[in-house]
C-alpha atoms as a PDB file:
ATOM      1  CA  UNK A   1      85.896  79.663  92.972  1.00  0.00           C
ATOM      2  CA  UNK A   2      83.762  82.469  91.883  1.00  0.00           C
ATOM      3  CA  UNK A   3      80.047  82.460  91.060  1.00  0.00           C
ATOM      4  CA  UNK A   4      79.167  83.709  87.865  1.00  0.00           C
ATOM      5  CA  UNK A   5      77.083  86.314  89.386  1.00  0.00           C
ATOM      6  CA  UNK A   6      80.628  87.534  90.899  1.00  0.00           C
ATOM      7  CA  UNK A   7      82.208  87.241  87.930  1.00  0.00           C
ATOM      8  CA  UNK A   8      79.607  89.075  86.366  1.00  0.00           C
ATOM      9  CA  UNK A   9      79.770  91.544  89.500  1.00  0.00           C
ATOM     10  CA  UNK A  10      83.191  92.251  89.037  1.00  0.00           C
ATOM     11  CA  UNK A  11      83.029  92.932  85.126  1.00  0.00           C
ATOM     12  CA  UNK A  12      80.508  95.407  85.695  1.00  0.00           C
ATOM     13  CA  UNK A  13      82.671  96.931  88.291  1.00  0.00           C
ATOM     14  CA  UNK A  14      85.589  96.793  86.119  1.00  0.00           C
ATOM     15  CA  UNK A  15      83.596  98.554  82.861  1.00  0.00           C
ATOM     16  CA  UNK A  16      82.668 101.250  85.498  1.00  0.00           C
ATOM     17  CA  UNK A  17      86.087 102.002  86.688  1.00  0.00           C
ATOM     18  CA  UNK A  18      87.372 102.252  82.873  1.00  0.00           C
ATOM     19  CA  UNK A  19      84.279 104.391  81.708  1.00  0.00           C
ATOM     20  CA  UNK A  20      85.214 106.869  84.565  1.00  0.00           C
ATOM     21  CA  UNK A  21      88.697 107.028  84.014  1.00  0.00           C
ATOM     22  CA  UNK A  22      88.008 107.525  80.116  1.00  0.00           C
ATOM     23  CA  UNK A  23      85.670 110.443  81.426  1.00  0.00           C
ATOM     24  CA  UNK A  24      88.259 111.792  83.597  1.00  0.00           C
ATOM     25  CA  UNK A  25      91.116 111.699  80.718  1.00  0.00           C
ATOM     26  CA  UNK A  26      88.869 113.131  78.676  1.00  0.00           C
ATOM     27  CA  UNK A  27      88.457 116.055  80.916  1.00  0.00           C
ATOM     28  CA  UNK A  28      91.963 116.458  82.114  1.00  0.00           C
ATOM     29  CA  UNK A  29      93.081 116.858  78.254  1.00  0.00           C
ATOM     30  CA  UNK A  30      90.193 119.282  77.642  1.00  0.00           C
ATOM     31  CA  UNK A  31      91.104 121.323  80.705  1.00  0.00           C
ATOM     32  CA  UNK A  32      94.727 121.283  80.040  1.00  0.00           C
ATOM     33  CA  UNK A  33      96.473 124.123  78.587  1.00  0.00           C
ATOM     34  CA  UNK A  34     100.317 122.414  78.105  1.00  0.00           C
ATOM     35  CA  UNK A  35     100.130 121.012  74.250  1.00  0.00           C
ATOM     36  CA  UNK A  36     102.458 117.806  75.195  1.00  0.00           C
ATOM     37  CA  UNK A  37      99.753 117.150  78.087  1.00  0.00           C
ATOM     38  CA  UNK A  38      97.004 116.731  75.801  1.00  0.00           C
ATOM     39  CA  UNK A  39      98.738 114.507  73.508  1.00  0.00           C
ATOM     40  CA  UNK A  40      99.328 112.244  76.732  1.00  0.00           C
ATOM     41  CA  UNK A  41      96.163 112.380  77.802  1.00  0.00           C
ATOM     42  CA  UNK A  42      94.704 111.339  74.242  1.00  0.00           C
ATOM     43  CA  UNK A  43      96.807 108.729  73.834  1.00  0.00           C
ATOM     44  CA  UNK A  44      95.848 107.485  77.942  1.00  0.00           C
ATOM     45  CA  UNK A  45      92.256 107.445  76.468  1.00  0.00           C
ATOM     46  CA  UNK A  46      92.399 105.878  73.424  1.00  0.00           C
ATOM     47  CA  UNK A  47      94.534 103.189  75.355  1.00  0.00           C
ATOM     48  CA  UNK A  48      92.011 102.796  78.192  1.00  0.00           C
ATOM     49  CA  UNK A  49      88.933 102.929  75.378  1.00  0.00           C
ATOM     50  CA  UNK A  50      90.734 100.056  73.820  1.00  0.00           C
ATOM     51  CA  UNK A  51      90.839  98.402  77.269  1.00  0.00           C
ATOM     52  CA  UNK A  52      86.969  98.834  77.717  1.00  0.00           C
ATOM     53  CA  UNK A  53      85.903  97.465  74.253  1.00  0.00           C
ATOM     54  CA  UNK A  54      88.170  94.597  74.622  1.00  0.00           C
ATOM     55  CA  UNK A  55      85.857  93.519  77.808  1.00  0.00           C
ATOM     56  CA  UNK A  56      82.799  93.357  75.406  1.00  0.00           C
ATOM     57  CA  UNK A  57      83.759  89.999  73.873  1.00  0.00           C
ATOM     58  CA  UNK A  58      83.680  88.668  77.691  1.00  0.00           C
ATOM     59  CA  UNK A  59      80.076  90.201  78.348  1.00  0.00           C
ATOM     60  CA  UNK A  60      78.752  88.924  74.900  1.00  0.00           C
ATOM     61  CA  UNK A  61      79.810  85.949  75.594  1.00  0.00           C
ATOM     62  CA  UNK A  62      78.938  85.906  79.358  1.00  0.00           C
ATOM     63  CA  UNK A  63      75.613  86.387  77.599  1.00  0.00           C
ATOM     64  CA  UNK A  64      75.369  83.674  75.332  1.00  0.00           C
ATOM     65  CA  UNK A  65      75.990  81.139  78.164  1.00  0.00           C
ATOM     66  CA  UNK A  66      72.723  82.500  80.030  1.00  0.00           C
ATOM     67  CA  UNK A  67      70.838  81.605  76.583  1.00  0.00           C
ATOM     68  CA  UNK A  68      68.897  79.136  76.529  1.00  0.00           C
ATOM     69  CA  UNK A  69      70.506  77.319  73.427  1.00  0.00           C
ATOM     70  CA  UNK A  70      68.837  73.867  73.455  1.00  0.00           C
ATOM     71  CA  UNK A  71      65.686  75.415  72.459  1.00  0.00           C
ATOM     72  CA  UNK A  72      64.073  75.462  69.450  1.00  0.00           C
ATOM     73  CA  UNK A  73      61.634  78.060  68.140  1.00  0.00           C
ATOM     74  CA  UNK A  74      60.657  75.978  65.061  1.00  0.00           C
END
């Protein structure tokens, strides 16, 4: 079983390989020329940026569990 640190290891790893591939897309359509090429490589980025926001959720809550919830700042 994984350590959360791993876990959290491999999310950041994961969120790094997406924004690079988003970046590369993104580049690809702007260097393209062929009109049916860019529309593919929107649509690849717009999928894959859908991908990376959908791992937030996971960090935010990764982050909550670090919290110290039981205390009170009353």
């Amino acid at each position: 079983m994984a350590t959360k640190s791993q876990q959290s290891n491999r999310r950041d790893v994961a969120l790094s390989s997406l924004n690079a591939a988003v970046q590369a897309v993104n580049l690809a359509k702007e260097l393209s020329s062929v009109t049916p090429a860019k529309a593919v490589f929107g649509t690849v980025s717009v999928i894959l940026t859908m991908i990376r926001v959908s791992f937030h959720p996971v960090c935010v809550e990764r982050l909550r569990d670090e919290m110290d919830l039981g205390h009170d700042d009353q």
